[in-house]
N, C-alpha and C. Protein backbone atom coordinates (compact mmCIF):
# COMPACT_ATOMS: atom_id res chain seq x y z
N UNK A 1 213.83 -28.48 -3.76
CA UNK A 1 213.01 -29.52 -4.37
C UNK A 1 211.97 -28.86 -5.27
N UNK A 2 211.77 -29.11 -6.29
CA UNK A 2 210.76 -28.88 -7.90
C UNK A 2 209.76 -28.90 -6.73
N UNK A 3 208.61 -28.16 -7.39
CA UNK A 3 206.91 -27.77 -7.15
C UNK A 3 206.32 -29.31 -8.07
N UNK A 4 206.00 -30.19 -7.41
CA UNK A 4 205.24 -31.37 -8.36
C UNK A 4 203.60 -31.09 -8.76
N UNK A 5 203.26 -29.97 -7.78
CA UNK A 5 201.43 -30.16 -7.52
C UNK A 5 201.51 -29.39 -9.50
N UNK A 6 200.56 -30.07 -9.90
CA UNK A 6 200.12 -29.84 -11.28
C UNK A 6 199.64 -28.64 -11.59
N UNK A 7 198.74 -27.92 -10.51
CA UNK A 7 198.00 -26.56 -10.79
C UNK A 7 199.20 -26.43 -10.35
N UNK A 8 199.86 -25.63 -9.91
CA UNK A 8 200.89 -25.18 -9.93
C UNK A 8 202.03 -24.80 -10.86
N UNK A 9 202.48 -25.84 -11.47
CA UNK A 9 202.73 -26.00 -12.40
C UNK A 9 202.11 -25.24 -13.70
N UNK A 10 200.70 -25.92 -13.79
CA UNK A 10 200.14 -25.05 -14.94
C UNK A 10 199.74 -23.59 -14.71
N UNK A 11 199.51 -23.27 -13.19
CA UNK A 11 199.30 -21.73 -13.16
C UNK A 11 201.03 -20.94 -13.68
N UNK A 12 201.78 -21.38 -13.35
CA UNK A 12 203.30 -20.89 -13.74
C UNK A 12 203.27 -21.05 -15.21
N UNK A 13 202.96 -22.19 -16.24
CA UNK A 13 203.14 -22.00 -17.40
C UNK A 13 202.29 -20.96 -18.09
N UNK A 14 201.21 -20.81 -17.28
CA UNK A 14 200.00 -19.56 -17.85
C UNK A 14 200.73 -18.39 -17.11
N UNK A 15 201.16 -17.97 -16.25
CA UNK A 15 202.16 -16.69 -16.18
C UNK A 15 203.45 -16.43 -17.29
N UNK A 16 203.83 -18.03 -17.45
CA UNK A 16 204.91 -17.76 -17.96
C UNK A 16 204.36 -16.85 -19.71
N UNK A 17 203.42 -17.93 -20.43
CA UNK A 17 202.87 -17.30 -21.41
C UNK A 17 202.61 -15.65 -21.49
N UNK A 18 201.74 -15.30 -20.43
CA UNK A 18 201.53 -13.97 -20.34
C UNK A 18 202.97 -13.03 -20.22
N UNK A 19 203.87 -13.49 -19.60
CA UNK A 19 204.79 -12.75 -19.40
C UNK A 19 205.43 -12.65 -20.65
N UNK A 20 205.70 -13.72 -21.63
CA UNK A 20 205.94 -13.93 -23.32
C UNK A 20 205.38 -12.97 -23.82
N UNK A 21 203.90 -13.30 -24.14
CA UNK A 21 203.18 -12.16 -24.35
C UNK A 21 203.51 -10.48 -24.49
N UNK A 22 203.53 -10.44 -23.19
CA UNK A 22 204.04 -8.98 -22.91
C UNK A 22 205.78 -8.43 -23.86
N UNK A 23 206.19 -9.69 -23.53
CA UNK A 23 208.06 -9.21 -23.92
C UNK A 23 207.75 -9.21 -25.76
N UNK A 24 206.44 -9.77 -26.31
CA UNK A 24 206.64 -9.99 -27.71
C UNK A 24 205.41 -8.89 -28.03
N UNK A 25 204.95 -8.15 -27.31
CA UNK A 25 204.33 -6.60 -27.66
C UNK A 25 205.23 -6.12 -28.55
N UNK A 26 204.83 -5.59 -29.87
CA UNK A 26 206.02 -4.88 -30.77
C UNK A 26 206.65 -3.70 -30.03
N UNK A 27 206.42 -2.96 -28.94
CA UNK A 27 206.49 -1.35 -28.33
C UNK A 27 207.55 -1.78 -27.38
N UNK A 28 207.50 -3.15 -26.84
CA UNK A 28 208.54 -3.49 -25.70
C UNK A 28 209.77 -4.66 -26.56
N UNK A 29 209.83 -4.65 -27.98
CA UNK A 29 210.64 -5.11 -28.78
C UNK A 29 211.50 -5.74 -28.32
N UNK A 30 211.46 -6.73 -27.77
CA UNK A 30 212.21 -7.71 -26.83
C UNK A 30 212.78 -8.60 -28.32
N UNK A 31 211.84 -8.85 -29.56
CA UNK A 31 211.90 -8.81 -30.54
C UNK A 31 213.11 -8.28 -31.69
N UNK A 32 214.42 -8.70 -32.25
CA UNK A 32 214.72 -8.03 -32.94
C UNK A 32 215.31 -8.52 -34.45
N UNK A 33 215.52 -9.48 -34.42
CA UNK A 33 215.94 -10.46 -35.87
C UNK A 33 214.89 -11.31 -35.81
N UNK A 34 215.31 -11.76 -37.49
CA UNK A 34 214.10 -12.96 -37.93
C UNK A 34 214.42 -14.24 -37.03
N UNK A 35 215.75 -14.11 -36.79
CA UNK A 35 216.35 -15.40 -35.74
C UNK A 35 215.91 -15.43 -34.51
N UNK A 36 215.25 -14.19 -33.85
CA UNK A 36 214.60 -14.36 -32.83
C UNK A 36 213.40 -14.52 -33.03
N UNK A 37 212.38 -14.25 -33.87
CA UNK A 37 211.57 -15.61 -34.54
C UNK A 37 211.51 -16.63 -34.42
N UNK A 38 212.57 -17.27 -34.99
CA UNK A 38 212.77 -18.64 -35.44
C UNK A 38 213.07 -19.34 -34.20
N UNK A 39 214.06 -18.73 -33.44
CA UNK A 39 214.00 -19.50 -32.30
C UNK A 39 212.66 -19.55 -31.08
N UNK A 40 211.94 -18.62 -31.13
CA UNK A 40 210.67 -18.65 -30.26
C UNK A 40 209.77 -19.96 -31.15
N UNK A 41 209.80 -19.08 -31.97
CA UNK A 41 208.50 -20.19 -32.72
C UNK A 41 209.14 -21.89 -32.63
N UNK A 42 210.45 -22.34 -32.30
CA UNK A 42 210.53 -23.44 -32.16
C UNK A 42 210.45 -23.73 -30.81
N UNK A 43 210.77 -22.51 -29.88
CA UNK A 43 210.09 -23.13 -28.52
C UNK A 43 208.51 -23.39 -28.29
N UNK A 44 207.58 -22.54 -28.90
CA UNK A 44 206.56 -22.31 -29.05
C UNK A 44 206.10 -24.08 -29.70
N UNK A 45 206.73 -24.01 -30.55
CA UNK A 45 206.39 -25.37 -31.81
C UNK A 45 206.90 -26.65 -30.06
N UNK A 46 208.19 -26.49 -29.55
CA UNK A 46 208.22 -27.70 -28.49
C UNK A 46 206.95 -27.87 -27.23
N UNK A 47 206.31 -26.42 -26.97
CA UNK A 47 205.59 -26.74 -26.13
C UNK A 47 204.30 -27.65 -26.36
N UNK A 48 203.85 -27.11 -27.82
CA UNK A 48 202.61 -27.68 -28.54
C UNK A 48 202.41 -28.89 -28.78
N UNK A 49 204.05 -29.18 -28.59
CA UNK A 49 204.24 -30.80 -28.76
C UNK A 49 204.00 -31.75 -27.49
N UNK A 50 204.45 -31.12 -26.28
CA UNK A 50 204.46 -31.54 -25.08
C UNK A 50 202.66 -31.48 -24.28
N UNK A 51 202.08 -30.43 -24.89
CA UNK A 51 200.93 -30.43 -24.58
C UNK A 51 199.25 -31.55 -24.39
N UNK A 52 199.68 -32.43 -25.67
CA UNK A 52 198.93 -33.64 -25.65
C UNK A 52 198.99 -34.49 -25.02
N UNK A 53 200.50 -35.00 -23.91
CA UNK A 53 200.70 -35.75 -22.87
C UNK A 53 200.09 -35.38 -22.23
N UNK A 54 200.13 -34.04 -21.69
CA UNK A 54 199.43 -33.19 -20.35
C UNK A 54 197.94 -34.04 -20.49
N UNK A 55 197.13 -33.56 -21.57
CA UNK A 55 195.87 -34.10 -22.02
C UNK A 55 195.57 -35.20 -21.59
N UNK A 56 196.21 -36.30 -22.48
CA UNK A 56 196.03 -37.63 -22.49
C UNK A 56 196.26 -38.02 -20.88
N UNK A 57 197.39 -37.56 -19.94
CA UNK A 57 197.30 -38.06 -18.46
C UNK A 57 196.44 -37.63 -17.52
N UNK A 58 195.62 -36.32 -17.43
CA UNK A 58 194.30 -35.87 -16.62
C UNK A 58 193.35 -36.83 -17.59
N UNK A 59 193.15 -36.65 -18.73
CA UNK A 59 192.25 -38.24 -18.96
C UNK A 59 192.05 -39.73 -19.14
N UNK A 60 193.69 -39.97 -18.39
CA UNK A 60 193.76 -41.32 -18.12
C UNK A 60 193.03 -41.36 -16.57
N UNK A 61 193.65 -40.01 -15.43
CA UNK A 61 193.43 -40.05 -14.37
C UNK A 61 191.92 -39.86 -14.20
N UNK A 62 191.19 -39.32 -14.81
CA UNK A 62 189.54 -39.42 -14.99
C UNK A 62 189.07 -40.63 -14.94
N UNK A 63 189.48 -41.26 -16.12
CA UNK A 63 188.64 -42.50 -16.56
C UNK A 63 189.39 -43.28 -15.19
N UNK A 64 190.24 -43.12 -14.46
CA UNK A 64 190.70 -43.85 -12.81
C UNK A 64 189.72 -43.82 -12.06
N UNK A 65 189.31 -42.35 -12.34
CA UNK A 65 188.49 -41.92 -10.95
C UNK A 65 187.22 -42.37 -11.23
N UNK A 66 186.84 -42.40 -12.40
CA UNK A 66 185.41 -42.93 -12.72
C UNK A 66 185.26 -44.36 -11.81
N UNK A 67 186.34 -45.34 -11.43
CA UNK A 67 185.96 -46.56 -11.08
C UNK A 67 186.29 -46.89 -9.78
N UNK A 68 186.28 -46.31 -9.54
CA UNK A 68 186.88 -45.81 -7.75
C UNK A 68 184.58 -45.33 -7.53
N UNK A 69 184.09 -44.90 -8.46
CA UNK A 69 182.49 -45.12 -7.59
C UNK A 69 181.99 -44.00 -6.42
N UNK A 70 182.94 -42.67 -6.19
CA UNK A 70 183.38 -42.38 -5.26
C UNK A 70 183.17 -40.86 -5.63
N UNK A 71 182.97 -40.40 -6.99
CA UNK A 71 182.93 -38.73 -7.49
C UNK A 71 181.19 -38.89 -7.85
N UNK A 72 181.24 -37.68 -6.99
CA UNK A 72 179.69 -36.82 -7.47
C UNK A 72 179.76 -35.96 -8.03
N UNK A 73 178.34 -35.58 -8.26
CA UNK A 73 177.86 -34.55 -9.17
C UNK A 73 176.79 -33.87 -8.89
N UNK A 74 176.89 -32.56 -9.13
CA UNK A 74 176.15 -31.48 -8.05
C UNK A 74 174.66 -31.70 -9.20
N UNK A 75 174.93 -31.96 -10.36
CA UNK A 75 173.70 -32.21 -11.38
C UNK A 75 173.92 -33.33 -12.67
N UNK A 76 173.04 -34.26 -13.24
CA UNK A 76 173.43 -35.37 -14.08
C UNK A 76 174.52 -36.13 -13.58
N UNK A 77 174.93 -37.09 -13.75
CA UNK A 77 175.76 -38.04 -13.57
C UNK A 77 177.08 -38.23 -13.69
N UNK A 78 177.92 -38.01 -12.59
CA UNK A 78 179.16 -38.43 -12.72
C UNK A 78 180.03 -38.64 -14.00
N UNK A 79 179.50 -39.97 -14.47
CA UNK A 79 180.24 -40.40 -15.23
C UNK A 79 179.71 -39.90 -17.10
N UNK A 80 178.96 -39.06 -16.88
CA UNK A 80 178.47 -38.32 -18.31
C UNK A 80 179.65 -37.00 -18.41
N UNK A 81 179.58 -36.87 -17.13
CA UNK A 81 180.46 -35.08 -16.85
C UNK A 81 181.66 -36.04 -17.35
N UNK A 82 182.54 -36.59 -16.69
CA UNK A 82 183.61 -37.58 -17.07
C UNK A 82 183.90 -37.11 -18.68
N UNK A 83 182.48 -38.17 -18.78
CA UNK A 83 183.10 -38.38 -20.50
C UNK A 83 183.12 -37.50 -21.20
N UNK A 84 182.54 -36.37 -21.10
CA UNK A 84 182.14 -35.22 -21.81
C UNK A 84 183.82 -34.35 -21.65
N UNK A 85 184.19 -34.40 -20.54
CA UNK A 85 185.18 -33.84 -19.98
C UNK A 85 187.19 -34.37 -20.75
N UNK A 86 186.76 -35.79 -20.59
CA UNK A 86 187.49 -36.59 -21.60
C UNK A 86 187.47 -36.46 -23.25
N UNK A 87 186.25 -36.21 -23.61
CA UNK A 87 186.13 -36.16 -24.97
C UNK A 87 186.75 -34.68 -25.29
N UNK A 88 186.64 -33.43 -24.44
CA UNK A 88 186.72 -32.56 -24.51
C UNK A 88 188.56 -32.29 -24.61
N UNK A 89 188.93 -33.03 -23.66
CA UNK A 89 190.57 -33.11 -23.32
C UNK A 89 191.15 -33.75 -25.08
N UNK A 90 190.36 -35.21 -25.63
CA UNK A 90 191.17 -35.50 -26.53
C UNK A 90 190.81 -34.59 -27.79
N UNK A 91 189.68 -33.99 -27.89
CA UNK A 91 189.62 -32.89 -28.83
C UNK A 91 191.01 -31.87 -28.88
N UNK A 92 191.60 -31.18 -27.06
CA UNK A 92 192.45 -30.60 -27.16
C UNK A 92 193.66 -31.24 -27.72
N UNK A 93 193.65 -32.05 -27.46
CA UNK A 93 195.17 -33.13 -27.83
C UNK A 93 195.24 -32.94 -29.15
N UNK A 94 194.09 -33.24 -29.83
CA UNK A 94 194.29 -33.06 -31.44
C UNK A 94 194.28 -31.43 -31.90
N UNK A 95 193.51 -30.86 -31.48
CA UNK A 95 193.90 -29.44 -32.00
C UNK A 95 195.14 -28.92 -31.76
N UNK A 96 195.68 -29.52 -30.71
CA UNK A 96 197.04 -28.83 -30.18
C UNK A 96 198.13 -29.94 -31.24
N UNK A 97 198.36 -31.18 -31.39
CA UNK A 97 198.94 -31.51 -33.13
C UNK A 97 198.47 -30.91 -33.95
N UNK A 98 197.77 -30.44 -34.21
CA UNK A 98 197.52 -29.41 -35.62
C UNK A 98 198.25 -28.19 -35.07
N UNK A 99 197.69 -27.55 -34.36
CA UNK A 99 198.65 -26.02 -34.00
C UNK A 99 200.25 -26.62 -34.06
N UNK A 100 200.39 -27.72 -33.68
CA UNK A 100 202.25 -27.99 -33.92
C UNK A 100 202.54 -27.88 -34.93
N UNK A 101 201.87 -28.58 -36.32
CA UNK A 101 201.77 -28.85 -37.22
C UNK A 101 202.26 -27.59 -37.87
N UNK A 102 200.98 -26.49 -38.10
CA UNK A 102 201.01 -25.15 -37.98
C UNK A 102 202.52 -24.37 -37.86
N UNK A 103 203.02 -24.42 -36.65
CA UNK A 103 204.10 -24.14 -35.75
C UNK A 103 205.44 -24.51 -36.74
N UNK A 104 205.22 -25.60 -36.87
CA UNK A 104 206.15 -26.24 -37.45
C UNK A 104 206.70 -25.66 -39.33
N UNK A 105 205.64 -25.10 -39.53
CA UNK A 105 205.48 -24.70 -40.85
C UNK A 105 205.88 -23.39 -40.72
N UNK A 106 205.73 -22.18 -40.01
CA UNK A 106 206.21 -21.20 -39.59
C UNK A 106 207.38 -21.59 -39.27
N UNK A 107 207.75 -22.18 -38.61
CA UNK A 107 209.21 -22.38 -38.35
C UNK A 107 210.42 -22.84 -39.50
N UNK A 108 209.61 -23.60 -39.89
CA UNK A 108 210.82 -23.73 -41.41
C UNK A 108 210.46 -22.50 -42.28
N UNK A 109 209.60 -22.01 -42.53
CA UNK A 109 209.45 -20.90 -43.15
C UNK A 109 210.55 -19.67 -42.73
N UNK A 110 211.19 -19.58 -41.48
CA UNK A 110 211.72 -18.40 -40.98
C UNK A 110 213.31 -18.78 -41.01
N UNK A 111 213.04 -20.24 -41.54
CA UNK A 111 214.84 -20.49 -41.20
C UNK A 111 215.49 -20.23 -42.47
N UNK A 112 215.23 -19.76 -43.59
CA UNK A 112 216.05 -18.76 -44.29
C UNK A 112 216.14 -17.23 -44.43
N UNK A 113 215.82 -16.94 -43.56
CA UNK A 113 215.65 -15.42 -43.00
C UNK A 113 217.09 -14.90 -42.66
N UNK A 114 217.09 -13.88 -42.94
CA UNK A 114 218.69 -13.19 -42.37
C UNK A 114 218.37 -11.65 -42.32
N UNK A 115 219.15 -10.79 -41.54
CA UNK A 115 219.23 -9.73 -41.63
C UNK A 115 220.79 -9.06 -41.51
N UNK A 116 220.35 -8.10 -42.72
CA UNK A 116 221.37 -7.25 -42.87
C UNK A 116 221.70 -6.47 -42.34
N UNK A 117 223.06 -6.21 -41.64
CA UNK A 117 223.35 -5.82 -40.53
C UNK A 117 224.70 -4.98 -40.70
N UNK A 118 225.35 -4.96 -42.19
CA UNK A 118 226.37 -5.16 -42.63
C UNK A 118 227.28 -3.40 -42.56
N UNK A 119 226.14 -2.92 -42.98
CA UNK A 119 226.34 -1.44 -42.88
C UNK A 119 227.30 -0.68 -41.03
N UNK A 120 228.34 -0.28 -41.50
CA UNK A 120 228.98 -0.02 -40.35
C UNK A 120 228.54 1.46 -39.70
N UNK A 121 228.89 2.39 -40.76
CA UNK A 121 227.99 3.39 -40.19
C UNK A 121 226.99 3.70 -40.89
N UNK A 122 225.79 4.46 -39.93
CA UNK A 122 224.73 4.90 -40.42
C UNK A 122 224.57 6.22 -40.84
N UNK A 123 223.98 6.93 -41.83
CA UNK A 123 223.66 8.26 -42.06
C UNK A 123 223.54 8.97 -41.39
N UNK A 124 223.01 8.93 -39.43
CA UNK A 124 222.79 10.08 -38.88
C UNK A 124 223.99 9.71 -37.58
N UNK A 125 224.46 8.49 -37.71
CA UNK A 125 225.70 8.28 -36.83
C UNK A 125 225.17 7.99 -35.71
N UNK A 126 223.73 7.36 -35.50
CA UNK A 126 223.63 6.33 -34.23
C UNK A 126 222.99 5.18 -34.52
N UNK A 127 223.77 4.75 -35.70
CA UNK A 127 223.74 2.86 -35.32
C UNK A 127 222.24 2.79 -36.31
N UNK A 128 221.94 1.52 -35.03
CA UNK A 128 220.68 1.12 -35.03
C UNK A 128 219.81 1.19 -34.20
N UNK A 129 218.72 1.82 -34.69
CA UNK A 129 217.45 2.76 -33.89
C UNK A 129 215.99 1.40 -33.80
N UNK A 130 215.66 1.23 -32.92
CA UNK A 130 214.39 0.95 -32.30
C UNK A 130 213.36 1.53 -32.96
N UNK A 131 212.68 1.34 -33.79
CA UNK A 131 211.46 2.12 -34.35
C UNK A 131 210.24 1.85 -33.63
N UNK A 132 210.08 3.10 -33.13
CA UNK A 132 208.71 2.85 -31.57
C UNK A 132 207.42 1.96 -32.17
N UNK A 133 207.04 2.46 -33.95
CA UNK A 133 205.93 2.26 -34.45
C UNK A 133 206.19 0.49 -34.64
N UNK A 134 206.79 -0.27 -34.84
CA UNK A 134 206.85 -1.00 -35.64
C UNK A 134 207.64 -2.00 -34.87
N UNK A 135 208.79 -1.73 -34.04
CA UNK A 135 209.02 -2.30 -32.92
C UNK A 135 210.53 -3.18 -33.22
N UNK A 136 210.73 -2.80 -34.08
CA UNK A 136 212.28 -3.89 -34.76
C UNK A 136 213.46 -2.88 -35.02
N UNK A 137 214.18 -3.07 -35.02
CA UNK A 137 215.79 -2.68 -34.91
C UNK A 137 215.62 -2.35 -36.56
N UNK A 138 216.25 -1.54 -36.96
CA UNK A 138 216.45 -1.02 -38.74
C UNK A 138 217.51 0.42 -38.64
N UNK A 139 218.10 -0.15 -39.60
CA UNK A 139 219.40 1.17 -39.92
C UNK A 139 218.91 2.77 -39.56
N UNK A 140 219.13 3.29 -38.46
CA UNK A 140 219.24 4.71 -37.98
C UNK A 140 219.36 5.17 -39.66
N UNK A 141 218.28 6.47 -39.99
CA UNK A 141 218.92 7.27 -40.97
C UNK A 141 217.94 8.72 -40.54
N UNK A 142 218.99 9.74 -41.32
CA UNK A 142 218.57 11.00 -40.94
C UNK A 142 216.95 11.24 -40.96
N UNK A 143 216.35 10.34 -41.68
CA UNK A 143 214.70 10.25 -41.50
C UNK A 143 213.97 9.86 -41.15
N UNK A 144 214.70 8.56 -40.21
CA UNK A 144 214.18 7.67 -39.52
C UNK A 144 213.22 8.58 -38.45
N UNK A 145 212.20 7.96 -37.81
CA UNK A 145 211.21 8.35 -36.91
C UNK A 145 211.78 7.81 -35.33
N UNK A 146 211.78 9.14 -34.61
CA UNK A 146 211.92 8.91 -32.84
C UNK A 146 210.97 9.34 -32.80
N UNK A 147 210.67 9.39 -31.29
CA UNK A 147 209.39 9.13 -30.51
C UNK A 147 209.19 10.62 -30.95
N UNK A 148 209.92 11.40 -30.54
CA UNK A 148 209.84 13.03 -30.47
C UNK A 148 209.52 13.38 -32.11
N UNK A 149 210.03 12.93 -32.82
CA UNK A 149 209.61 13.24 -34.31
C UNK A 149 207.88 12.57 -34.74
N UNK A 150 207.93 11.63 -34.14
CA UNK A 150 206.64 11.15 -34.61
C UNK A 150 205.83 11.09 -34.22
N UNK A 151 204.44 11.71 -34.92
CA UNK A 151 202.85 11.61 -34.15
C UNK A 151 202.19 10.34 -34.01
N UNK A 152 202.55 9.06 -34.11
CA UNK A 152 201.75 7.74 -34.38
C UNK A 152 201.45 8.05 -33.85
N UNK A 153 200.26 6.91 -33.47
CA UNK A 153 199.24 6.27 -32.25
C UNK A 153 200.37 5.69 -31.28
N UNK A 154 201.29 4.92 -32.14
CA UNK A 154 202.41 3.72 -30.86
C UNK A 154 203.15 4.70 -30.46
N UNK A 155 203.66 6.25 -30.99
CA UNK A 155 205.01 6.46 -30.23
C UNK A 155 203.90 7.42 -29.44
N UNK A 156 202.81 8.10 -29.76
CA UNK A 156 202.43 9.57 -29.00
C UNK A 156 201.31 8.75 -27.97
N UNK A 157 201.21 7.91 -27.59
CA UNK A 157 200.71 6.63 -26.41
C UNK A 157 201.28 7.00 -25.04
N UNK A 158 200.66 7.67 -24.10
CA UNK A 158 201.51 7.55 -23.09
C UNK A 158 201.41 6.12 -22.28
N UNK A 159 202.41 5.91 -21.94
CA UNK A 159 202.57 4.53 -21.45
C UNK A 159 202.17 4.78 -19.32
C-alpha cells in the first residue's frame, strides 16, 4: 500500500531532487545528449506544473482549519499567521507557473538539438571518451584530455 502521509511524501520528493541533483553534477555525467536534456527538462517542466495543486490544497486545508476556532498561536493571532501563510503559498503557486513557463521555453528550445554520433571510428581507437572537465561524451581523439593527461581543477580533484 502507497505512503499517503504528505510529509512523507514531500520529504521523498526533496530526496528525490537532491539525488537528481547529484546524477546531473557534470563529473558524475549521468548527462550525455542534448536528448537527455530535453527529456529531464520536460520532467522537470511536469513537476512545476503539478506543484500549484500541492499549494492551492494546504491552503484550502488552512483556511478549514481557521474555522474549526481550535489553532493557536505561540505569538499574534492565529488567523494573521494563517493568512500570511496562505498568501505566502499562493505567491508560490504563481512563481512556480512562471518557472513552468520558463521550463517550458527551455524545453522547446532543446527539441532541435541532435548529436553527431556518426563517426565510426575514432582517431585514437576508443570510441567515445567522457571528458572529466566538462562532463559529456565527445569523439575520443589522440588529444583528447584523460584524467591522467590533465591538470584541471575537475579531473586533478580528489574525489
Amino acid at each position: 500500500m502507497p505512503d499517503t502521509d504528505p510529509n512523507t511524501l514531500a520529504i521523498r520528493a526533496a530526496e528525490a531532487i537532491r539525488d537528481f541533483n547529484h546524477a546531473t553534477q557534470r563529473t558524475k555525467a549521468e548527462l550525455t545528449y542534448p536528448g537527455d536534456a530535453y527529456e529531464v527538462v520536460a520532467s522537470l517542466k511536469l513537476l512545476t506544473q503539478r506543484l500549484p495543486q500541492s499549494f492551492d490544497q494546504i491552503s484550502d486545508f488552512l483556511a478549514t482549519l481557521t474555522k474549526t476556532g481550535a489553532v493557536t498561536a505561540d505569538y499574534g493571532t492565529p488567523d494573521d499567521h494563517i493568512a500570511e501563510a496562505r498568501s505566502g503559498l499562493a505567491s508560490a503557486a504563481l512563481i512556480t507557473q512562471t518557472l513552468t513557463e520558463f521550463l517550458d521555453h527551455a524545453h522547446s528550445e532543446l527539441a532541435p538539438l541532435g548529436y553527431d554520433i556518426s563517426t565510426d571510428e575514432e582517431p585514437c581507437g576508443e570510441g567515445m571518451c567522457r571528458c572529466d572537465c566538462i562532463g559529456v561524451l565527445h569523439p575520443c581523439g589522440c588529444d583528447c584530455p584523460h584524467p591522467e593527461d590533465c591538470d584541471c581543477a575537475v579531473c586533478t580533484t580528489d574525489a
